[in-house]
PDB file of N, CA and C in Angstrom:
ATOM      1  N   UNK A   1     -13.987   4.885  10.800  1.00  0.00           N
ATOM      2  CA  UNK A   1     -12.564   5.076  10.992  1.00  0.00           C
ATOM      3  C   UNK A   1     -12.272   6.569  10.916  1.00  0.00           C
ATOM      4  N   UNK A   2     -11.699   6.989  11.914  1.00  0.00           N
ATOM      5  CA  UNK A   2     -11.297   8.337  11.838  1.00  0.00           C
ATOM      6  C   UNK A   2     -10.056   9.168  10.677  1.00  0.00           C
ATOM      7  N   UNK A   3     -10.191  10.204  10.513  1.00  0.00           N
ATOM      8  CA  UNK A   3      -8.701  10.983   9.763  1.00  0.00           C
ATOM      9  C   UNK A   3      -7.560  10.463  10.414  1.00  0.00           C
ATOM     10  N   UNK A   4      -7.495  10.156  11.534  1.00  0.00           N
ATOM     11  CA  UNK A   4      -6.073  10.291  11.952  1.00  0.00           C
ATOM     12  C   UNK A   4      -5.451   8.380  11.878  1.00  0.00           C
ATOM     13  N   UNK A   5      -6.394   7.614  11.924  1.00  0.00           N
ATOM     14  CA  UNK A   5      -6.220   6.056  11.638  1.00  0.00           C
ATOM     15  C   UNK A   5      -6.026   6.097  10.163  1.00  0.00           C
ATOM     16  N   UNK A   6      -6.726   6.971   9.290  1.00  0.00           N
ATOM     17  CA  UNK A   6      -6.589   6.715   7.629  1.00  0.00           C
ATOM     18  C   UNK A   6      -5.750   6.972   7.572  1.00  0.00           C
ATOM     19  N   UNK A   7      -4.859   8.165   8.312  1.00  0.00           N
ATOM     20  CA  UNK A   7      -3.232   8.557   7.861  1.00  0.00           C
ATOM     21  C   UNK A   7      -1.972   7.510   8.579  1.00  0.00           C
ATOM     22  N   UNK A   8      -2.822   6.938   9.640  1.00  0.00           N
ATOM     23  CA  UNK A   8      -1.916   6.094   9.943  1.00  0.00           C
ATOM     24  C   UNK A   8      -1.787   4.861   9.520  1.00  0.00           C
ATOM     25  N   UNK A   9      -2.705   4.376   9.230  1.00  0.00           N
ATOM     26  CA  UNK A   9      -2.777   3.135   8.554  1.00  0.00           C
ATOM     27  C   UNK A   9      -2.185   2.613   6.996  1.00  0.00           C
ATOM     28  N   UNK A  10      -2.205   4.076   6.347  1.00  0.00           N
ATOM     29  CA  UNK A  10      -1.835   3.662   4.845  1.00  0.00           C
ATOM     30  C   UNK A  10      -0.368   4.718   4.839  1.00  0.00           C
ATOM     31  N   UNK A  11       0.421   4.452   4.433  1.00  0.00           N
ATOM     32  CA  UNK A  11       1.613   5.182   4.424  1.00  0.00           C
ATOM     33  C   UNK A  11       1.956   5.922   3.633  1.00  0.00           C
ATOM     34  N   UNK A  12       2.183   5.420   2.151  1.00  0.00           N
ATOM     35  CA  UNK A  12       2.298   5.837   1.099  1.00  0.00           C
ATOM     36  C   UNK A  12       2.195   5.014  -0.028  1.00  0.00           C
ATOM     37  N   UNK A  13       1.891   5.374  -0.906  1.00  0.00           N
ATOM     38  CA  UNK A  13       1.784   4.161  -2.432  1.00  0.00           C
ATOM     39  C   UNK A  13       3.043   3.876  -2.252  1.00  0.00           C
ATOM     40  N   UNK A  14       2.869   2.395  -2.848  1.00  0.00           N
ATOM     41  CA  UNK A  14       4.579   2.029  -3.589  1.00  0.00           C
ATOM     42  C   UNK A  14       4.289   1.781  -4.693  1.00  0.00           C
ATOM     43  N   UNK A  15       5.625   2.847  -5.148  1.00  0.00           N
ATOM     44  CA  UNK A  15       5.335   2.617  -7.004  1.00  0.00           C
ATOM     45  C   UNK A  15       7.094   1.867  -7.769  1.00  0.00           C
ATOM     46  N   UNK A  16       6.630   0.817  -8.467  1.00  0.00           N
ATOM     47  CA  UNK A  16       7.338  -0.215  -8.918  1.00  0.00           C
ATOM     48  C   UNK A  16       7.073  -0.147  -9.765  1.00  0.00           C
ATOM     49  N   UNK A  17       7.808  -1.386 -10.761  1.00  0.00           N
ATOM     50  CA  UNK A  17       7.235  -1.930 -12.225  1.00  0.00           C
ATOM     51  C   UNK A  17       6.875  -2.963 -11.559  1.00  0.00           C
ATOM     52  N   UNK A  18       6.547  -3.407 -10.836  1.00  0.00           N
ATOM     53  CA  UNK A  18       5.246  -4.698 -10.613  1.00  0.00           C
ATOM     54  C   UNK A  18       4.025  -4.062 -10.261  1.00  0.00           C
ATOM     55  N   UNK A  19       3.957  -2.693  -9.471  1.00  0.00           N
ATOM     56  CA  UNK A  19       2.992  -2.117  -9.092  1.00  0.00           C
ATOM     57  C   UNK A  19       2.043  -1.414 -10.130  1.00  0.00           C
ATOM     58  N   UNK A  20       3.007  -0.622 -11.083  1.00  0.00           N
ATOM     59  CA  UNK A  20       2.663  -0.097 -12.678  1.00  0.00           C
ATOM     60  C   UNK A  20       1.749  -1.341 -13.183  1.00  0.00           C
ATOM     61  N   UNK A  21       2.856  -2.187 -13.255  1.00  0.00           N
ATOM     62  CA  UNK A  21       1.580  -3.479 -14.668  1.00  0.00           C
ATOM     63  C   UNK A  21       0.520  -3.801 -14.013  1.00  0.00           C
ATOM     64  N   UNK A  22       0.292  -3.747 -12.221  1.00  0.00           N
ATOM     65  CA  UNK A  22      -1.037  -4.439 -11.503  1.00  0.00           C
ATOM     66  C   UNK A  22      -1.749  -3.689 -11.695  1.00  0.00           C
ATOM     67  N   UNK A  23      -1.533  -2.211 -11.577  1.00  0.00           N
ATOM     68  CA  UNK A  23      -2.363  -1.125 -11.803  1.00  0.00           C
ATOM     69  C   UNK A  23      -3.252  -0.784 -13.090  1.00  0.00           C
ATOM     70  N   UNK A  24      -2.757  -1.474 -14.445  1.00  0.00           N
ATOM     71  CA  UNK A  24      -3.691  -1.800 -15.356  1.00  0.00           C
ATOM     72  C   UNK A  24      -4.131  -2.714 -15.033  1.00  0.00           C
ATOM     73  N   UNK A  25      -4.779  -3.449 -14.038  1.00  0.00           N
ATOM     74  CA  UNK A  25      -5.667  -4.461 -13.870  1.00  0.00           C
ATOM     75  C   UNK A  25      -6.461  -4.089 -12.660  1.00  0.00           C
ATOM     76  N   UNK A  26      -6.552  -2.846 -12.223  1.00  0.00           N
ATOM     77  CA  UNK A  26      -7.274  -2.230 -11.035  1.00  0.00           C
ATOM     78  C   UNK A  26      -6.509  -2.941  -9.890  1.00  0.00           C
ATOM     79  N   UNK A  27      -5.704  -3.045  -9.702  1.00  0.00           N
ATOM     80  CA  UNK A  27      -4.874  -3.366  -8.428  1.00  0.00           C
ATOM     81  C   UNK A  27      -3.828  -2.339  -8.207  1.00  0.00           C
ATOM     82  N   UNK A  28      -3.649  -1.871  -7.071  1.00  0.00           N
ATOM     83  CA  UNK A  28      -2.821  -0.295  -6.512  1.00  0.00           C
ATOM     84  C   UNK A  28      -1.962  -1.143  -4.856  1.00  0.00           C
ATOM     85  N   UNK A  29      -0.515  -1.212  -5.156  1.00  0.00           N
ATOM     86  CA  UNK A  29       0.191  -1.378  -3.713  1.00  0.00           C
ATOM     87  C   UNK A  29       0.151  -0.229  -2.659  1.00  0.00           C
ATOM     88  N   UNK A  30       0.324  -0.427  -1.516  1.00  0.00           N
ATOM     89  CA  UNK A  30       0.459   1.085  -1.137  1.00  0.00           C
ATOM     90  C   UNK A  30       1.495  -0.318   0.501  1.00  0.00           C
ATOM     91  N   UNK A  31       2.296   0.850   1.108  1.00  0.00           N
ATOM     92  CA  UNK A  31       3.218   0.922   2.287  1.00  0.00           C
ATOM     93  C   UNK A  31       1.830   1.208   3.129  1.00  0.00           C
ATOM     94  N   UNK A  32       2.163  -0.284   4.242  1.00  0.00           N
ATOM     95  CA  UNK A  32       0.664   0.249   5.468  1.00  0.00           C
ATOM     96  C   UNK A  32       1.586  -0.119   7.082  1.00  0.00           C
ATOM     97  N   UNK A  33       0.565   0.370   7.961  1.00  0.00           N
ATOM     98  CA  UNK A  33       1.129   0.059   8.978  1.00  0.00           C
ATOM     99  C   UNK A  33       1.854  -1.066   9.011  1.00  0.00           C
ATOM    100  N   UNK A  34       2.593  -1.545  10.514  1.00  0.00           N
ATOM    101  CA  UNK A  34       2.932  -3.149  11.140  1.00  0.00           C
ATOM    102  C   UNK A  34       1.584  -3.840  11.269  1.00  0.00           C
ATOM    103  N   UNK A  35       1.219  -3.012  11.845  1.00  0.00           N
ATOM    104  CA  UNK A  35      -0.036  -3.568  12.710  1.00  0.00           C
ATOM    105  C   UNK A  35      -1.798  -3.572  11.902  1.00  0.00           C
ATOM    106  N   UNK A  36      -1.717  -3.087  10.517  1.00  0.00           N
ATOM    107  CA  UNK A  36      -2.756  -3.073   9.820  1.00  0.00           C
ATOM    108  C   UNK A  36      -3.690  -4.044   9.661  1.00  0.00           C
ATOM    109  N   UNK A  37      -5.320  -4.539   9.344  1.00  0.00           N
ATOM    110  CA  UNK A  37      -5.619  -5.499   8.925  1.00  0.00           C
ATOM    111  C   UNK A  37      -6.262  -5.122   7.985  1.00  0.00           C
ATOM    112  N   UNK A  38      -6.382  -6.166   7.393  1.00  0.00           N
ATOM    113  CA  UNK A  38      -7.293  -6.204   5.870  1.00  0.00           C
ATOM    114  C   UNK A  38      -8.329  -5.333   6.138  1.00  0.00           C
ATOM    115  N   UNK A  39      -9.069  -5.505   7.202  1.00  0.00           N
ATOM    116  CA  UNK A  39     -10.300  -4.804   7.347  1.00  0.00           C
ATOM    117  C   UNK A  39     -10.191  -2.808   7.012  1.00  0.00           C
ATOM    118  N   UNK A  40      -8.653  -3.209   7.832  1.00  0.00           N
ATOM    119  CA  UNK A  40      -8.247  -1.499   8.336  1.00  0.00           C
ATOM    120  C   UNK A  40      -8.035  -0.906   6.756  1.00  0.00           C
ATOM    121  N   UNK A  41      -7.391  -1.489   6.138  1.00  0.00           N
ATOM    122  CA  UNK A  41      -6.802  -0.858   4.690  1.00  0.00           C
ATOM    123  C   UNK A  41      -8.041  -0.972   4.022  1.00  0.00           C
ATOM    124  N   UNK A  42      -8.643  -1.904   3.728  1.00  0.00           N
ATOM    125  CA  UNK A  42      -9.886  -1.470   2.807  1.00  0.00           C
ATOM    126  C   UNK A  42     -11.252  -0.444   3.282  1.00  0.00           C
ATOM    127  N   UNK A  43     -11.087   0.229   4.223  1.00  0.00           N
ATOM    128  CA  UNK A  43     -11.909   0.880   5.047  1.00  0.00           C
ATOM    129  C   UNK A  43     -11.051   2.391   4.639  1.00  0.00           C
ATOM    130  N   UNK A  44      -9.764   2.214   5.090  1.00  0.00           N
ATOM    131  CA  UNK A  44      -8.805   3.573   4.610  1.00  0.00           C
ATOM    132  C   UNK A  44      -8.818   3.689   3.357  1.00  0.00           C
ATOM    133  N   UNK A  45      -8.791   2.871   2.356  1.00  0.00           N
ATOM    134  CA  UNK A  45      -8.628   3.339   1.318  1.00  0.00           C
ATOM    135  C   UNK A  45     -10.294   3.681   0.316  1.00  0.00           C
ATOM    136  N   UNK A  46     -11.122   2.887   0.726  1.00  0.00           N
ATOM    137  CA  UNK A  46     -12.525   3.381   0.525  1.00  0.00           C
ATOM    138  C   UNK A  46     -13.224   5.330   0.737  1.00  0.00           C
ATOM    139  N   UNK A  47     -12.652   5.154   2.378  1.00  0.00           N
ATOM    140  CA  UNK A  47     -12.828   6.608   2.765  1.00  0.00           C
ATOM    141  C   UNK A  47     -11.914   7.848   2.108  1.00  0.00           C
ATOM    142  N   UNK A  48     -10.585   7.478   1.761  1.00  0.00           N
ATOM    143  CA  UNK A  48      -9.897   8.682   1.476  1.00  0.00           C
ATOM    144  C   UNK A  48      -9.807   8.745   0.107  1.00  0.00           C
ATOM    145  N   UNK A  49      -9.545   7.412  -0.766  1.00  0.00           N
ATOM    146  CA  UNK A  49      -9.881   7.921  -1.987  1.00  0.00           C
ATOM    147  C   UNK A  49     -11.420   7.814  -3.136  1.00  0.00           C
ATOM    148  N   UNK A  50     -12.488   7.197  -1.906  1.00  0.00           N
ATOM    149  CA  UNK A  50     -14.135   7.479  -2.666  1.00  0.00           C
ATOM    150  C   UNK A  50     -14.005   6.204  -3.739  1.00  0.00           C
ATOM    151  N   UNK A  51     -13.797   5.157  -3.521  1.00  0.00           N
ATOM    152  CA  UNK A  51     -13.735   4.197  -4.286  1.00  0.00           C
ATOM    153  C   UNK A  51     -14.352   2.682  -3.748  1.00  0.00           C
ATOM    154  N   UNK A  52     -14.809   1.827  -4.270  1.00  0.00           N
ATOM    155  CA  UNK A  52     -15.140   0.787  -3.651  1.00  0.00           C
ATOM    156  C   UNK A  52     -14.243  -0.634  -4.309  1.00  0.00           C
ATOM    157  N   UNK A  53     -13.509  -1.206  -2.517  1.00  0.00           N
ATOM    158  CA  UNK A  53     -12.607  -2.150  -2.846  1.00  0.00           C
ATOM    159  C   UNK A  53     -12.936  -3.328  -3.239  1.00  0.00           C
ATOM    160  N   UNK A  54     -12.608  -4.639  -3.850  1.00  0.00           N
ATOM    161  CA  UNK A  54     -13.402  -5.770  -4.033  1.00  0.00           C
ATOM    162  C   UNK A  54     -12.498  -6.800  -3.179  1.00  0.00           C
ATOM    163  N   UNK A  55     -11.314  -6.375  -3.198  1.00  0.00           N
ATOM    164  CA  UNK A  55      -9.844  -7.656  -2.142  1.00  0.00           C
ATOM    165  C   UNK A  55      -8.925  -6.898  -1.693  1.00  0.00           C
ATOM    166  N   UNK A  56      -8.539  -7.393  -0.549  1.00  0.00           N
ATOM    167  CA  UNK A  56      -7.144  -6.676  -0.472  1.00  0.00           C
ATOM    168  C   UNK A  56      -6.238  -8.079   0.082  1.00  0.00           C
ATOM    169  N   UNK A  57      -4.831  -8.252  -0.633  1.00  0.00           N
ATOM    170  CA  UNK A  57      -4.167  -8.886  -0.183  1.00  0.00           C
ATOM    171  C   UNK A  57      -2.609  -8.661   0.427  1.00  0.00           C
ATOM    172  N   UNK A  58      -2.115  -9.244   1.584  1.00  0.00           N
ATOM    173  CA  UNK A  58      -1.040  -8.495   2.517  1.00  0.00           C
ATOM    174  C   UNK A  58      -0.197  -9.094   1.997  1.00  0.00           C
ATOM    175  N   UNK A  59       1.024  -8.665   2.626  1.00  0.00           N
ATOM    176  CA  UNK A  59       2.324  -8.927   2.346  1.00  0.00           C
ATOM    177  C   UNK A  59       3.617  -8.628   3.319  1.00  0.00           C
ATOM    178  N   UNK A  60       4.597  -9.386   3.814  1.00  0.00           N
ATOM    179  CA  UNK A  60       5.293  -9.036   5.055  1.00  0.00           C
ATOM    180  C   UNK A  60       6.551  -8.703   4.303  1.00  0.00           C
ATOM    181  N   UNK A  61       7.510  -8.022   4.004  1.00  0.00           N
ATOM    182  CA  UNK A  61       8.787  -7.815   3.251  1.00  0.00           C
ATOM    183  C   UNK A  61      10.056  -7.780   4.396  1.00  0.00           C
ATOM    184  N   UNK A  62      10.809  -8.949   4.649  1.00  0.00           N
ATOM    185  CA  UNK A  62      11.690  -8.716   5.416  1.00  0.00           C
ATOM    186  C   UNK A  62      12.443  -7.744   5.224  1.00  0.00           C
ATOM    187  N   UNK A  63      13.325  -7.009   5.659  1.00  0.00           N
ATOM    188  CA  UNK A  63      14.346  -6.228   5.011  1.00  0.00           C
ATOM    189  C   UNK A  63      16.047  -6.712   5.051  1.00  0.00           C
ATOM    190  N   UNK A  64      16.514  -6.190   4.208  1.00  0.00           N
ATOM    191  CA  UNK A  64      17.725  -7.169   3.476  1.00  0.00           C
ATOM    192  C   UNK A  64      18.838  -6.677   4.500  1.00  0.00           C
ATOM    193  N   UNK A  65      19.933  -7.723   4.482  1.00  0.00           N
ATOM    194  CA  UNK A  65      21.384  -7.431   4.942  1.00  0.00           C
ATOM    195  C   UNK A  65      21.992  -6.781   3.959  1.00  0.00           C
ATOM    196  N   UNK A  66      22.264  -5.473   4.132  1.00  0.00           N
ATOM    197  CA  UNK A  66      23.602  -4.983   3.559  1.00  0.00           C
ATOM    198  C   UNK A  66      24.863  -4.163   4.208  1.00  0.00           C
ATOM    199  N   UNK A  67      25.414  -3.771   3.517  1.00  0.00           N
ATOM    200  CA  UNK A  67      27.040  -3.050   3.724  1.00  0.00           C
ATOM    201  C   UNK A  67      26.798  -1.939   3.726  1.00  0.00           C
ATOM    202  N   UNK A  68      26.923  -1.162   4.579  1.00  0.00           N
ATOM    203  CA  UNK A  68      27.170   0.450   4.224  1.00  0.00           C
ATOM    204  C   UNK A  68      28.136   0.501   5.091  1.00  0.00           C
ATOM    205  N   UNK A  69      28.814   1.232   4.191  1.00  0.00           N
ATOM    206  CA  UNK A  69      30.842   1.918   4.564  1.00  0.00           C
ATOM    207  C   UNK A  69      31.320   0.603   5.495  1.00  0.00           C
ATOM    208  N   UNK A  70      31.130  -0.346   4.748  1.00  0.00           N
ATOM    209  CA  UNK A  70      31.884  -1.435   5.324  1.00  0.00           C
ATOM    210  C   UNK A  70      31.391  -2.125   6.827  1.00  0.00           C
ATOM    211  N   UNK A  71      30.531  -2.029   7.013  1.00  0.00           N
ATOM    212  CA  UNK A  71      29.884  -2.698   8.227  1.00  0.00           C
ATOM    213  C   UNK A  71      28.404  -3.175   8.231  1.00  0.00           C
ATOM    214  N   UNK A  72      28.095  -4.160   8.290  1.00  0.00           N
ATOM    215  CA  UNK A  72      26.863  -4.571   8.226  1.00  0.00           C
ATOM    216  C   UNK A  72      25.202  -3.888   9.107  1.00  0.00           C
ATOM    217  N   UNK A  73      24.645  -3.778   8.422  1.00  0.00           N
ATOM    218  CA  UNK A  73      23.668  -3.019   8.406  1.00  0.00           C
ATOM    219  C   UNK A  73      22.385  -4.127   7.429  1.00  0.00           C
ATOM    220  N   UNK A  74      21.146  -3.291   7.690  1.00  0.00           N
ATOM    221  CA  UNK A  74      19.913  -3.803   7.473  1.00  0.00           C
ATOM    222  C   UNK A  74      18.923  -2.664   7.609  1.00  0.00           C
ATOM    223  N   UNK A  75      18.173  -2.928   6.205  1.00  0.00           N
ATOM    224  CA  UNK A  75      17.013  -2.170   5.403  1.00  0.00           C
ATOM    225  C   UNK A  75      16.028  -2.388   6.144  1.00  0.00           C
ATOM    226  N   UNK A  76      15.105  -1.600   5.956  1.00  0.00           N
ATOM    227  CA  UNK A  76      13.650  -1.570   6.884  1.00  0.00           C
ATOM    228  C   UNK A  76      12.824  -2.643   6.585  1.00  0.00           C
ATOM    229  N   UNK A  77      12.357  -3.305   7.371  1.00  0.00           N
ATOM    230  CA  UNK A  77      11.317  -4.155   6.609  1.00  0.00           C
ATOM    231  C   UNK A  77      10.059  -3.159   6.488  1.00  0.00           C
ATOM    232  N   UNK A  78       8.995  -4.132   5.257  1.00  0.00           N
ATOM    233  CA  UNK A  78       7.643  -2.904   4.710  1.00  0.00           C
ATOM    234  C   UNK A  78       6.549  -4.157   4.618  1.00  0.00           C
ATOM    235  N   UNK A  79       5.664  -3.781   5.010  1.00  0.00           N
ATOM    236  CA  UNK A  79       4.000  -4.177   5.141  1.00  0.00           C
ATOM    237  C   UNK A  79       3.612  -3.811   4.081  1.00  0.00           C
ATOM    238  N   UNK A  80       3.125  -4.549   2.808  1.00  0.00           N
ATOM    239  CA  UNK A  80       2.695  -4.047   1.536  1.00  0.00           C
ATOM    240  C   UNK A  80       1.049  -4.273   1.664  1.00  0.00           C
ATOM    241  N   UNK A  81       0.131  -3.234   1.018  1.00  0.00           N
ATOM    242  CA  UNK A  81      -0.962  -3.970   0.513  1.00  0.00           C
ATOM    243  C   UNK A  81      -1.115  -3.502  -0.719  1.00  0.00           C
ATOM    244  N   UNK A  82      -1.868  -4.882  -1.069  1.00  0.00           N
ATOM    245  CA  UNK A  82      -2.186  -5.046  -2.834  1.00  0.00           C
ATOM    246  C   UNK A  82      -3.869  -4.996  -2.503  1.00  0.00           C
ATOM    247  N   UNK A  83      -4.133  -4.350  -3.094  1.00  0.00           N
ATOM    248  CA  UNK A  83      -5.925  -3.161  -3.129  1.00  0.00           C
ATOM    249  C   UNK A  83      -6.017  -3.841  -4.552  1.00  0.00           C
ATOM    250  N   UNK A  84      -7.455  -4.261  -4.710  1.00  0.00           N
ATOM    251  CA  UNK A  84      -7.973  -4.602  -5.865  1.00  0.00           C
ATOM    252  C   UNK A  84      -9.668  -3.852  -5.928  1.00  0.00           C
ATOM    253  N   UNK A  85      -9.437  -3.030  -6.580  1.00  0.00           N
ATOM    254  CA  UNK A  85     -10.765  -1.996  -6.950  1.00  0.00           C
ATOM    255  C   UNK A  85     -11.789  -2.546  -8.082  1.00  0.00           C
ATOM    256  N   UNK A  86     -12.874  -2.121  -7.906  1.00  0.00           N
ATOM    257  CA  UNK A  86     -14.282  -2.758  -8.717  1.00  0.00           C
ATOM    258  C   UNK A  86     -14.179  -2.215  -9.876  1.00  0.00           C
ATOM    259  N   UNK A  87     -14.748  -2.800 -11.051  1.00  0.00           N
ATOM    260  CA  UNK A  87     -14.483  -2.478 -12.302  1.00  0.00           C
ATOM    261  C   UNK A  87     -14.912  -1.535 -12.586  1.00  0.00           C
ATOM    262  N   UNK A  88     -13.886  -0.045 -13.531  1.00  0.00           N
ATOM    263  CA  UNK A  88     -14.413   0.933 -14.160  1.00  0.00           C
ATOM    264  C   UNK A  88     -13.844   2.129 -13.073  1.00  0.00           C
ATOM    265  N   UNK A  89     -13.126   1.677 -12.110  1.00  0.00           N
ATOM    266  CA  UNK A  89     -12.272   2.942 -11.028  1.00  0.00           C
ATOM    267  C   UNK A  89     -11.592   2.218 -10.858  1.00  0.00           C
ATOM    268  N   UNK A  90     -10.787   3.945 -10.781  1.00  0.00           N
ATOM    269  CA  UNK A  90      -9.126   3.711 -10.747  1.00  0.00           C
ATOM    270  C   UNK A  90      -8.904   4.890  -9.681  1.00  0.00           C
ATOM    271  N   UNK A  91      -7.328   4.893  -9.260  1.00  0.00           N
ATOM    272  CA  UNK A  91      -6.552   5.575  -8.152  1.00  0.00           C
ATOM    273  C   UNK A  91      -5.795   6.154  -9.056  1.00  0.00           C
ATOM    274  N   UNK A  92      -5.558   7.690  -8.541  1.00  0.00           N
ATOM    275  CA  UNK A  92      -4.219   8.554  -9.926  1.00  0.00           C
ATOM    276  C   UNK A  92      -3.158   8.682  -8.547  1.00  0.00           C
ATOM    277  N   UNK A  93      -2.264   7.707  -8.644  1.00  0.00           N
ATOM    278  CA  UNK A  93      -0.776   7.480  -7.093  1.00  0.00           C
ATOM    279  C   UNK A  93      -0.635   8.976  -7.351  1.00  0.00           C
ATOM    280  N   UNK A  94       0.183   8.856  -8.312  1.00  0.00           N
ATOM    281  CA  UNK A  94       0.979  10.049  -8.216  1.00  0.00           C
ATOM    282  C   UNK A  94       0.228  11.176  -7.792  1.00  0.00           C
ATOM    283  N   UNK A  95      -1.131  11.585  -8.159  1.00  0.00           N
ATOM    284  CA  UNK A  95      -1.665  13.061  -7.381  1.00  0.00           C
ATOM    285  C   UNK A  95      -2.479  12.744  -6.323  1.00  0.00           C
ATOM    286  N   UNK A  96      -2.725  11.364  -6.236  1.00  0.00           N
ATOM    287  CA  UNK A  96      -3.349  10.939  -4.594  1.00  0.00           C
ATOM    288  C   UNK A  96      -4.809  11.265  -5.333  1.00  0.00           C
ATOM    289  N   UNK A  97      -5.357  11.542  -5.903  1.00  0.00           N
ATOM    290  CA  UNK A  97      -6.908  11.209  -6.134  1.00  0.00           C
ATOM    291  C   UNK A  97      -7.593  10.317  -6.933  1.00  0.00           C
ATOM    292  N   UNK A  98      -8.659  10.227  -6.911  1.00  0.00           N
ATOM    293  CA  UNK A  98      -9.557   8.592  -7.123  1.00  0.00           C
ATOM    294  C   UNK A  98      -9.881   9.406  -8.174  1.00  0.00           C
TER     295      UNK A  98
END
């Protein structure tokens, strides 16, 4: 997989308090393409942060109806993946290194 598929494929971590508590259990969310597959994210995330994955599981997030200034509108939908890493490595989100 090339540099330019690893940057496209994984977006950015998402950091939550569901993402925080998975993350003491070697599991890391991250924002991925529409079009990603399991194959693609555990291949991107192997290569860029030097780690070896054991699962990865997807996730489709519709995005919500809301109001802004009084007229209906709608949030982005997001492609989540949940990365589950081999015991004894970890991912540091916040500075992006393994």
């Amino acid at each position: 997989m090339s540099g330019d598929r690893i940057l496209s494929v994984l977006h950015a971590p998402h950091v939550s308090e569901k993402s925080t508590r998975l993350s003491e259990h070697n599991q890391y969310v991250f924002a991925v393409a529409s079009d990603a597959t399991k194959a693609d994210v555990k291949s991107a995330v192997e290569k860029l942060f030097d780690v070896s994955v054991v699962s990865v599981n997807m996730a489709n997030i519709k995005g919500k109806l809301k109001m802004f200034r009084f007229r209906p509108g709608r949030k982005a939908s997001v492609r989540k993946a949940y990365v589950r890493l081999a015991e004894g490595q970890s991912i540091d989100v916040a500075a992006g290194k393994a």
